[in-house]
N, C-alpha and C. Protein backbone atom coordinates (compact mmCIF):
# COMPACT_ATOMS: atom_id res chain seq x y z
N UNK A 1 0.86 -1.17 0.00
CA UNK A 1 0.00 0.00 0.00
C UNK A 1 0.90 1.23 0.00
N UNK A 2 0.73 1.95 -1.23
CA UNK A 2 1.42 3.51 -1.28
C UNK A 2 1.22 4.39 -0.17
N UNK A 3 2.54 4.33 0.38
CA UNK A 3 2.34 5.56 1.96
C UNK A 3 1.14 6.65 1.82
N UNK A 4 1.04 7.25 1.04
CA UNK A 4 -0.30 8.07 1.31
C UNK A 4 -1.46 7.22 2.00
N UNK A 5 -1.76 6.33 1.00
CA UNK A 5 -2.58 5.71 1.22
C UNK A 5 -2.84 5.08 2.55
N UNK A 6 -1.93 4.57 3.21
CA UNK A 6 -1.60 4.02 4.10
C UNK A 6 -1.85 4.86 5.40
N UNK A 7 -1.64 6.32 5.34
CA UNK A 7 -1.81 7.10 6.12
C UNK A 7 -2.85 7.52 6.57
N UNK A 8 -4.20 7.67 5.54
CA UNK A 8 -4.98 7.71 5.27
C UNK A 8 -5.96 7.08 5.92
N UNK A 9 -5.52 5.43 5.68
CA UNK A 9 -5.96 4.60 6.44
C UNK A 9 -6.02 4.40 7.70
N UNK A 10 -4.76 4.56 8.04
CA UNK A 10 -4.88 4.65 9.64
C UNK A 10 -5.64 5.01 10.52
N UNK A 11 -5.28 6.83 9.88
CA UNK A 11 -6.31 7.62 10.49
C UNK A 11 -7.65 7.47 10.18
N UNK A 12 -8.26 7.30 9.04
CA UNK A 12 -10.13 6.82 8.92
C UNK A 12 -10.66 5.89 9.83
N UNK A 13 -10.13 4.91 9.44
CA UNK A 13 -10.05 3.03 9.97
C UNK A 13 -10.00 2.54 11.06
N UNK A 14 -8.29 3.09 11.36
CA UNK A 14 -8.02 2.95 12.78
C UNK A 14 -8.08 3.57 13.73
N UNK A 15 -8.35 4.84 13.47
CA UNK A 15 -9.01 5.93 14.26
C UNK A 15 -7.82 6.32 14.87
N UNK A 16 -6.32 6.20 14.38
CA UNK A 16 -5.07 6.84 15.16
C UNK A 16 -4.71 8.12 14.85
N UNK A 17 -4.55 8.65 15.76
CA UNK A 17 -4.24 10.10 15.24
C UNK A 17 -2.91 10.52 14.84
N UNK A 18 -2.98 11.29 13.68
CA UNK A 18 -1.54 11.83 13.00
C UNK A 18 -0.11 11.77 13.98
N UNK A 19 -0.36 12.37 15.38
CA UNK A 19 0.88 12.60 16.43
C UNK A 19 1.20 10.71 16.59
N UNK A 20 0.54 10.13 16.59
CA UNK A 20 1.03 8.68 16.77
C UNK A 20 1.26 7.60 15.80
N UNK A 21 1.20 8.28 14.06
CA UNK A 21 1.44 7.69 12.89
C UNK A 21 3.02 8.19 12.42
N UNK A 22 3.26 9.81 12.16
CA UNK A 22 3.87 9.68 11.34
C UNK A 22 5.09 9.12 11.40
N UNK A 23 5.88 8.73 13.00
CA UNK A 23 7.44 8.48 12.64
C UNK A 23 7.09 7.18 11.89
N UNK A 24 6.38 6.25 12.06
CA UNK A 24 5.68 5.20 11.78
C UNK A 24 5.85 4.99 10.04
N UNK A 25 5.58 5.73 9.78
CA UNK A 25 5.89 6.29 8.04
C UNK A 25 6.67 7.17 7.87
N UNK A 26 7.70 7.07 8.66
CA UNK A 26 8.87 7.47 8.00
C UNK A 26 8.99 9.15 8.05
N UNK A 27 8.33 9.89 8.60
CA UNK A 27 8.41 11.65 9.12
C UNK A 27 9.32 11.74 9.99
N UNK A 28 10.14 12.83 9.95
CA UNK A 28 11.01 12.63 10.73
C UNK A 28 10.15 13.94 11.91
N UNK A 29 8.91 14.93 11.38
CA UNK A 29 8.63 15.46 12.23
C UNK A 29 6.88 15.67 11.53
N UNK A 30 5.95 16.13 12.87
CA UNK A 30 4.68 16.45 12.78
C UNK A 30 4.12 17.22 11.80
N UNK A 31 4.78 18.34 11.42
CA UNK A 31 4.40 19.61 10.84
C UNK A 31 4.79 19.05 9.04
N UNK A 32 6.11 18.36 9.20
CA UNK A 32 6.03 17.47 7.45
C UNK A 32 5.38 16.72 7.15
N UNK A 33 4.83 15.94 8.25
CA UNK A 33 3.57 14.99 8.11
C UNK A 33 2.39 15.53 6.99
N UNK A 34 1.93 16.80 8.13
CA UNK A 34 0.89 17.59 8.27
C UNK A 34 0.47 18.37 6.48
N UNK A 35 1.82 18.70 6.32
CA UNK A 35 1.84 19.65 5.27
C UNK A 35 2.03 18.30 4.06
N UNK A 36 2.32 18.00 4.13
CA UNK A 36 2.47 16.21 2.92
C UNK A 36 0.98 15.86 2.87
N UNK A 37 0.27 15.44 4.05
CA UNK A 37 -0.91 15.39 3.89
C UNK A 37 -2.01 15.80 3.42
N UNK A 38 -2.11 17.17 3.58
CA UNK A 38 -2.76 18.08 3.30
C UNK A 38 -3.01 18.39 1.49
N UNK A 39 -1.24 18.28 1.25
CA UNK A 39 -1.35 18.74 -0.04
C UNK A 39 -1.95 17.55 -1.14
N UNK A 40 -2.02 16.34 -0.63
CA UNK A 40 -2.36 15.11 -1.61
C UNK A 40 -3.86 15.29 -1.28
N UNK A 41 -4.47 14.99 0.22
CA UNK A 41 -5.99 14.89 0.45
C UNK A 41 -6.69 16.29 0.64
N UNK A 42 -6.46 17.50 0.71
CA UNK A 42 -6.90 19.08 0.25
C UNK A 42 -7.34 19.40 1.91
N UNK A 43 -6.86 18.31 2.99
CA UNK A 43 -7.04 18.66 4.40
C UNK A 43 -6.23 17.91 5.50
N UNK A 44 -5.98 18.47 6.57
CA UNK A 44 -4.96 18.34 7.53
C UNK A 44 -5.97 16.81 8.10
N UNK A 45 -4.10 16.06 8.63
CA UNK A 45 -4.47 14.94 9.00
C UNK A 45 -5.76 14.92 10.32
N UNK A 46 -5.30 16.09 10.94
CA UNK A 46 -6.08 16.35 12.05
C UNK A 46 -7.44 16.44 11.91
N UNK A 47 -7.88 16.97 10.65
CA UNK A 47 -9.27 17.33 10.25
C UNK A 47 -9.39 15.75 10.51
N UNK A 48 -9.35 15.14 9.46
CA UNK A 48 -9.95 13.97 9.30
C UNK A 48 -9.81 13.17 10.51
N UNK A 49 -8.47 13.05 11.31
CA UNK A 49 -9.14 12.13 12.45
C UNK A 49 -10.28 12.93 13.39
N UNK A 50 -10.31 14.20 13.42
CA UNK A 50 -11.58 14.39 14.53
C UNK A 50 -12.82 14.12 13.96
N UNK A 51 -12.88 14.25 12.35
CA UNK A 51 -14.17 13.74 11.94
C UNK A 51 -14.39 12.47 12.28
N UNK A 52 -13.18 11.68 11.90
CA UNK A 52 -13.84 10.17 12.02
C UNK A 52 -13.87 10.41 13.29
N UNK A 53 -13.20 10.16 14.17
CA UNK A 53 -13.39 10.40 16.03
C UNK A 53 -14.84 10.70 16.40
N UNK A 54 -15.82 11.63 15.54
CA UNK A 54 -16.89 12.73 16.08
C UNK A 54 -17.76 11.20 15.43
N UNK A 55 -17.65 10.50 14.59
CA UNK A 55 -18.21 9.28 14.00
C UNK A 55 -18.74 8.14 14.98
N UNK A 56 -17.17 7.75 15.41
CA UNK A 56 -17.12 7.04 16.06
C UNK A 56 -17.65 6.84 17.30
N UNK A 57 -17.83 7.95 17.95
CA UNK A 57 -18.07 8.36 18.98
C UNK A 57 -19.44 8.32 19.43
């Protein structure tokens, strides 16, 4: 699975949040995560886990 993708997943799926994925995939920090993310899916990793979170919940 192509790291985006993968990231993606986590956070929807597994409901993990960005601060506990990215060294995981290879970031060496939060804010490159953040900004990598953003620019492929048009929103911060954070958005999407509190949505799914507000889901789940």
């Amino acid at each position: 699975m192509p790291l985006h993708e993968e990231a993606y997943f986590l956070i929807e799926k597994k409901n993990k949040k960005p601060s506990d994925i990215y060294l995981e995939l290879g970031f060496e920090d939060l804010s490159h995560f953040s900004f990598a993310f953003k620019k492929l899916f048009g929103k911060a990793p954070t958005e999407l886990y509190e949505r799914t979170a507000s889901i789940t919940d």
